[in-house]
Protein backbone atom coordinates (compact mmCIF):
# COMPACT_ATOMS: atom_id res chain seq x y z
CA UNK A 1 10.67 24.97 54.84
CA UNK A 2 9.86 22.44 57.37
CA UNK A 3 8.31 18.16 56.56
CA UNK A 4 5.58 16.98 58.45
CA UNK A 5 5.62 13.15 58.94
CA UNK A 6 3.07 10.85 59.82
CA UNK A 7 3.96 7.30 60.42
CA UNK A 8 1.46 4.88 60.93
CA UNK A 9 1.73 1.10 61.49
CA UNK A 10 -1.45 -0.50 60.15
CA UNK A 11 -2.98 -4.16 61.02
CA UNK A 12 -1.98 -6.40 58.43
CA UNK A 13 -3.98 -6.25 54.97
CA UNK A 14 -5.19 -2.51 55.93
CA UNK A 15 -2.48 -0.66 54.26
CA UNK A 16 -4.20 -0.19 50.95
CA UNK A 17 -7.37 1.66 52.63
CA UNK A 18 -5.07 3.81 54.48
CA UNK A 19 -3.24 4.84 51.60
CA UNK A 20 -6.57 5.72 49.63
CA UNK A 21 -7.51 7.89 52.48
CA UNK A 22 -4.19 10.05 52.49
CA UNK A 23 -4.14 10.22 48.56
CA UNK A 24 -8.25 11.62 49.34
CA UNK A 25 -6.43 14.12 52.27
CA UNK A 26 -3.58 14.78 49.71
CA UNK A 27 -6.27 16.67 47.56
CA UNK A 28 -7.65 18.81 50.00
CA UNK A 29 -4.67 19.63 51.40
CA UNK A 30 -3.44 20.79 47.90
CA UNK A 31 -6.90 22.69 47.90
CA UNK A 32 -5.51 24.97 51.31
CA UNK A 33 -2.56 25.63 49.45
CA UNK A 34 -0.15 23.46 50.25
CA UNK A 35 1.87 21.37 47.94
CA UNK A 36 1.56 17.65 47.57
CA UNK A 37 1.72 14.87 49.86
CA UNK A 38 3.74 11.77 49.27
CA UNK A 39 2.71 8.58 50.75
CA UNK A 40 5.03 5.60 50.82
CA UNK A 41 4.42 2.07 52.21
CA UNK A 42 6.96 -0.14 53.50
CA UNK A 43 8.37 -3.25 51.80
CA UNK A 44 10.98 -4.63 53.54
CA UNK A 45 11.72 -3.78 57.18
CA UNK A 46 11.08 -4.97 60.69
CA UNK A 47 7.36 -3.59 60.66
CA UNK A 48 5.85 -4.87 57.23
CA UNK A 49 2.62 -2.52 57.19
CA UNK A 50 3.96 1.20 56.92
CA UNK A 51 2.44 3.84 56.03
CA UNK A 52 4.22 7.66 55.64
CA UNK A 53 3.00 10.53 54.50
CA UNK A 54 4.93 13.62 54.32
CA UNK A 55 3.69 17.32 53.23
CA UNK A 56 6.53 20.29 52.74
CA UNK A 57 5.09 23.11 54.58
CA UNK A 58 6.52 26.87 54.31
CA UNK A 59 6.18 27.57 58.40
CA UNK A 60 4.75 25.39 61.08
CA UNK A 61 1.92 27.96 62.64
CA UNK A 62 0.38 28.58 59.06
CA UNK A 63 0.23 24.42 58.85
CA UNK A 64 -1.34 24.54 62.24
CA UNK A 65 -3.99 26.98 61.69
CA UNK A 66 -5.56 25.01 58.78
């Protein structure tokens, strides 16, 4: 079992939109047959406007084929 992270630092006031768009990808990825993503923001560190997303995947080439 292996996480995939994304980390993204947004402009400020665009973390909302990008967190709609991952909770849109977070469907379709459950759709291919993976499990859920979860998407936290950042609150209180050095770089305000953080976005993460992380998916568990069983194997990396099966995540990298779809």
């Amino acid at each position: 079992m292996f996480i995939v992270r994304d980390i993204m630092y947004c402009k400020p006031g665009q973390v909302r939109p990008m967190v709609q768009k991952f909770l849109g990808l977070s469907k379709l990825v459950q759709k291919l047959g993976f499990g859920p993503m979860r998407i936290m923001t950042d609150v209180s560190a050095e770089r305000y406007w953080t976005v993460v997303a992380e998916i568990e995947v069983p194997n990396l080439e099966e995540y990298a084929q779809k």
